[in-house]
N, C-alpha and C. Protein backbone atom coordinates (compact mmCIF):
# COMPACT_ATOMS: atom_id res chain seq x y z
N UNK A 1 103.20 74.83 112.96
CA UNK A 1 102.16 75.78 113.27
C UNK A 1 101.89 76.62 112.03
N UNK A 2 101.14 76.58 111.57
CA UNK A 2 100.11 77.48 110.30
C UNK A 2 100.58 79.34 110.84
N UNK A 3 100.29 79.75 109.81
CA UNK A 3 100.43 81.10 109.89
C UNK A 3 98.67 81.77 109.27
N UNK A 4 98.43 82.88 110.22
CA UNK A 4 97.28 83.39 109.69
C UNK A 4 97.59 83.96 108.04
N UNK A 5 96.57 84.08 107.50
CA UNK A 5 96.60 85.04 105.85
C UNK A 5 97.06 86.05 106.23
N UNK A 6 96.65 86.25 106.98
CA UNK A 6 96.98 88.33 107.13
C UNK A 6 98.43 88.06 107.78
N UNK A 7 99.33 87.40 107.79
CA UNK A 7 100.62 87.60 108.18
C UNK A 7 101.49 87.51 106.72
N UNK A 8 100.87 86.64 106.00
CA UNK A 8 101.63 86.51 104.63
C UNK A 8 102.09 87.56 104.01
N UNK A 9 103.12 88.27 103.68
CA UNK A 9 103.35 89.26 102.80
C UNK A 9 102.93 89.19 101.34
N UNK A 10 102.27 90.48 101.40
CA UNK A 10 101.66 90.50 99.47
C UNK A 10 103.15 90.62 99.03
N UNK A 11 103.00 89.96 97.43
CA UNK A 11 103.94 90.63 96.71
C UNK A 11 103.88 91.67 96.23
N UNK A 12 104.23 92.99 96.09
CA UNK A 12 104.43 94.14 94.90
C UNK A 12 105.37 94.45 94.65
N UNK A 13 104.64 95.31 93.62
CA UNK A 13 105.47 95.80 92.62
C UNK A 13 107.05 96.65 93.52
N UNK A 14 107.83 96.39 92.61
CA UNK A 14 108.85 97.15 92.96
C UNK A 14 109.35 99.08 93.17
N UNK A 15 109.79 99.66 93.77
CA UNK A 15 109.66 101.05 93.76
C UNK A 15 109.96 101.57 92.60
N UNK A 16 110.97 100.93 92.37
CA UNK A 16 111.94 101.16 90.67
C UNK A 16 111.40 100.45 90.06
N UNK A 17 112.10 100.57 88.63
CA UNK A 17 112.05 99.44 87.46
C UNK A 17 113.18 98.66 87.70
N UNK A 18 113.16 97.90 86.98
CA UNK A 18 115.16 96.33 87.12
C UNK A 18 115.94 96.94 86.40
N UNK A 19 117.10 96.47 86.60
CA UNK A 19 118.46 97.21 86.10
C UNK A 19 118.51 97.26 84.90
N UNK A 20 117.93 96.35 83.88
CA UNK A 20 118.20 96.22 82.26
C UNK A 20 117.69 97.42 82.18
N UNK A 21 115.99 97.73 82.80
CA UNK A 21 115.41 98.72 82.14
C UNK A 21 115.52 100.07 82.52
N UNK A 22 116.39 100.59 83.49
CA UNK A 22 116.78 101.43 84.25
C UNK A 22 117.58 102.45 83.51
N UNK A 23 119.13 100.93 83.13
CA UNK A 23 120.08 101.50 82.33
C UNK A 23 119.47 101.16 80.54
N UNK A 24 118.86 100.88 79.96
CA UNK A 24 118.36 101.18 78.94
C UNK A 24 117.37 102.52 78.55
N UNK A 25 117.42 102.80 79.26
CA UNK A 25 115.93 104.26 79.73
C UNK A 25 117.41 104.95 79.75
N UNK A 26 118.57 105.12 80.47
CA UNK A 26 119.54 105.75 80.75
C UNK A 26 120.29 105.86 79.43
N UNK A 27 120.32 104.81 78.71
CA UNK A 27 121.43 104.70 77.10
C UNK A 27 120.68 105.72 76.37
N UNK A 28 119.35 105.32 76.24
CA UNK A 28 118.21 106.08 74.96
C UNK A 28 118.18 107.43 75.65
N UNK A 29 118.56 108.14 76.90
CA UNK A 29 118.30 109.52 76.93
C UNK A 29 119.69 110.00 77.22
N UNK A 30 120.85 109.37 77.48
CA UNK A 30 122.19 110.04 76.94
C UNK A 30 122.05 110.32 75.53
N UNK A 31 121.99 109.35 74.61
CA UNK A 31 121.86 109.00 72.72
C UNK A 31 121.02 110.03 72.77
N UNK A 32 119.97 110.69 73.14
CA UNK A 32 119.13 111.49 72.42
C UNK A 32 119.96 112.96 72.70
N UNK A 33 120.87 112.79 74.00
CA UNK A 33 121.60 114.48 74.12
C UNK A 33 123.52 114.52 73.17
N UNK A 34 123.22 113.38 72.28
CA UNK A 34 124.47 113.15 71.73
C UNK A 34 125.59 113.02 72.98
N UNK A 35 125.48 112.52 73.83
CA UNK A 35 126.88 112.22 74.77
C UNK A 35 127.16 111.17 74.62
N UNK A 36 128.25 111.43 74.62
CA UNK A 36 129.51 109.79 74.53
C UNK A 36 129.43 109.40 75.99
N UNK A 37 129.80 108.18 76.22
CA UNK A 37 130.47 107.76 77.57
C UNK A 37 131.39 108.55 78.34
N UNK A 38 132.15 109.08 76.86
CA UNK A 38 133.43 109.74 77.85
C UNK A 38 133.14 110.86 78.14
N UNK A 39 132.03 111.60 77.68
CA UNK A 39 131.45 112.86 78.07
C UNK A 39 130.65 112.86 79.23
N UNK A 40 130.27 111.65 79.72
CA UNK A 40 129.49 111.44 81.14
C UNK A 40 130.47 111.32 81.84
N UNK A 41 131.34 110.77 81.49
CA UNK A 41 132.85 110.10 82.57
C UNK A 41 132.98 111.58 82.97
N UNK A 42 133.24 112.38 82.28
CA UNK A 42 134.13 113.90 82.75
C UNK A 42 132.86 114.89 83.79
N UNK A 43 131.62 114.76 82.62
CA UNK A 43 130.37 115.77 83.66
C UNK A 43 129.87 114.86 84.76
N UNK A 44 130.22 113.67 84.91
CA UNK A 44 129.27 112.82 85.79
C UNK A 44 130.18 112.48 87.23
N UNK A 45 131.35 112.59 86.79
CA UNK A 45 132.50 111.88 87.58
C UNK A 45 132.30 110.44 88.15
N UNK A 46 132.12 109.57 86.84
CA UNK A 46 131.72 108.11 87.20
C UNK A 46 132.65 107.84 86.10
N UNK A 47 133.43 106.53 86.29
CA UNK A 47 134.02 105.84 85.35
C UNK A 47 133.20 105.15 83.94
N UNK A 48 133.86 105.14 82.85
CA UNK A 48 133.42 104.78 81.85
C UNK A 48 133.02 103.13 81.95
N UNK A 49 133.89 102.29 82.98
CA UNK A 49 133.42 101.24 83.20
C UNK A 49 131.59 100.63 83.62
N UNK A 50 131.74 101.86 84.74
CA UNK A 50 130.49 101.76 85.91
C UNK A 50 129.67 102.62 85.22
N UNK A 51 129.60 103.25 84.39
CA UNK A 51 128.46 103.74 83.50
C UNK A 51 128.14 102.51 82.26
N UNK A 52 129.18 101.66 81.99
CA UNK A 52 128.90 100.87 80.78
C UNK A 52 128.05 99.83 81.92
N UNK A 53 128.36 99.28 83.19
CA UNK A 53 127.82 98.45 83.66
C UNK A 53 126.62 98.95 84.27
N UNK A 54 126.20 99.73 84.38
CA UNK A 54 124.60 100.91 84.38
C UNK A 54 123.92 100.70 83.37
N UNK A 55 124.32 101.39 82.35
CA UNK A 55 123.30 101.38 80.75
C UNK A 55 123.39 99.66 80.49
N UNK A 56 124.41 98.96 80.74
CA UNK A 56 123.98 97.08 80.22
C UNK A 56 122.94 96.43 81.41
N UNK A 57 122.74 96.94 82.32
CA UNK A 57 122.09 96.16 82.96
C UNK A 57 122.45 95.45 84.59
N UNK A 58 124.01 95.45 84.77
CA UNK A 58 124.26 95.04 85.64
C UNK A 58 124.69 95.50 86.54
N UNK A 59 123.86 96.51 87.25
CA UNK A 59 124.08 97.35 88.63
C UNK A 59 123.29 97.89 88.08
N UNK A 60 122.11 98.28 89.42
CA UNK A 60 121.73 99.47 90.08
C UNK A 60 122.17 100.57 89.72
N UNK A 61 122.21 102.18 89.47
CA UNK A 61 122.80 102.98 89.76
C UNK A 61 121.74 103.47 91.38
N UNK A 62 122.53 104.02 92.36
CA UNK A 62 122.20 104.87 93.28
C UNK A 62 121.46 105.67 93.23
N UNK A 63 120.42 106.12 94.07
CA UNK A 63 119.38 107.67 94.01
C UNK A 63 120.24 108.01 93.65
N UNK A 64 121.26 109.06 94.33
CA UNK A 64 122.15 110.13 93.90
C UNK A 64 122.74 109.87 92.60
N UNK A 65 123.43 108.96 91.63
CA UNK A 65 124.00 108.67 90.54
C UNK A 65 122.59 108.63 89.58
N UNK A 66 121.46 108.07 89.81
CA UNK A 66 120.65 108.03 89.04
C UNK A 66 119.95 109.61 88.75
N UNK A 67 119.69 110.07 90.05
CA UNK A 67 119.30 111.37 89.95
C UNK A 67 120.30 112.55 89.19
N UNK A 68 121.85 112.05 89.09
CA UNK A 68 122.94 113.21 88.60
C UNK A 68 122.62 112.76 87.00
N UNK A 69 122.81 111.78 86.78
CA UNK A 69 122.76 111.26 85.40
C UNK A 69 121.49 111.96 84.38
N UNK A 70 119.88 111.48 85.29
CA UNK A 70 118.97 112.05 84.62
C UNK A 70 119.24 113.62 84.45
N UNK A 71 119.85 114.39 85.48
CA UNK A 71 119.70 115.60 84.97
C UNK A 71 120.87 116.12 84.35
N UNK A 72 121.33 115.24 84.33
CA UNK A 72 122.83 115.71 83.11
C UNK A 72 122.15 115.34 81.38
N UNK A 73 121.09 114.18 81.71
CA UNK A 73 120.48 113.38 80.43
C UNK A 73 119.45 114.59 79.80
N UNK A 74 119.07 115.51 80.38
CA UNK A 74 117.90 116.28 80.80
C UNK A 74 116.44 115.78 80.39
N UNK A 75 116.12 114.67 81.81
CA UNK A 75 115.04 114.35 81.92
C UNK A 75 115.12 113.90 83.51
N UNK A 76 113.87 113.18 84.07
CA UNK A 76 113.60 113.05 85.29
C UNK A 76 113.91 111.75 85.76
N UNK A 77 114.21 111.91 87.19
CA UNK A 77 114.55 110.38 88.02
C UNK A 77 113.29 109.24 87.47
N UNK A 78 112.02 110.51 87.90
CA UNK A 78 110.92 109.36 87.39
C UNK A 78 110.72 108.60 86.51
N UNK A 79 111.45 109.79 84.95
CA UNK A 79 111.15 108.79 83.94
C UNK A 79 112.40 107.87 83.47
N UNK A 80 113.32 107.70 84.28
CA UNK A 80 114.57 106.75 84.44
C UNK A 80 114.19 105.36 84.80
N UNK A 81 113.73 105.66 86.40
CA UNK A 81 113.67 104.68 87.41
C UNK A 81 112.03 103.97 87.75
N UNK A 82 111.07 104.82 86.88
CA UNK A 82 109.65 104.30 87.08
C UNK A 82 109.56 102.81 87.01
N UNK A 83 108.48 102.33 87.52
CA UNK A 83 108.25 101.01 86.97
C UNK A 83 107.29 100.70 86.13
């Protein structure tokens, strides 16, 4: 049995951007406030691991982790997580 058009789901765009570009937006605005990793590890209370696997690309960070980070980075969720 066929499906009408109007049942098909459009594709769009995503709410976020993808993880490479998430945590690369995240590397370039730690680097611009001079913080080390281990200086996020202590103000962020996230492991130095799960922040290295954030800024490379492989995980998501969370609203809440993304939102603590940008404003520890001092800039916005938006301009983190836009697409």
């Amino acid at each position: 049995m066929s499906t009408p058009t109007g049942d098909i789901p459009k594709t769009t765009t995503p709410p976020h951007a993808d993880a490479a570009t998430i945590g690369s937006r995240l590397r370039a605005a730690r680097r611009t406030r001079n913080l080390t990793l281990r200086d996020v590890e202590a103000e962020a209370g996230l492991s130095k691991a799960h922040l290295c696997r954030i800024e490379g690309g492989k995980t998501v960070p969370g609203l809440l982790i993304a939102a603590r980070l940008a404003a520890l980075y001092g800039t916005t969720l938006d301009a983190v997580a836009a697409p």
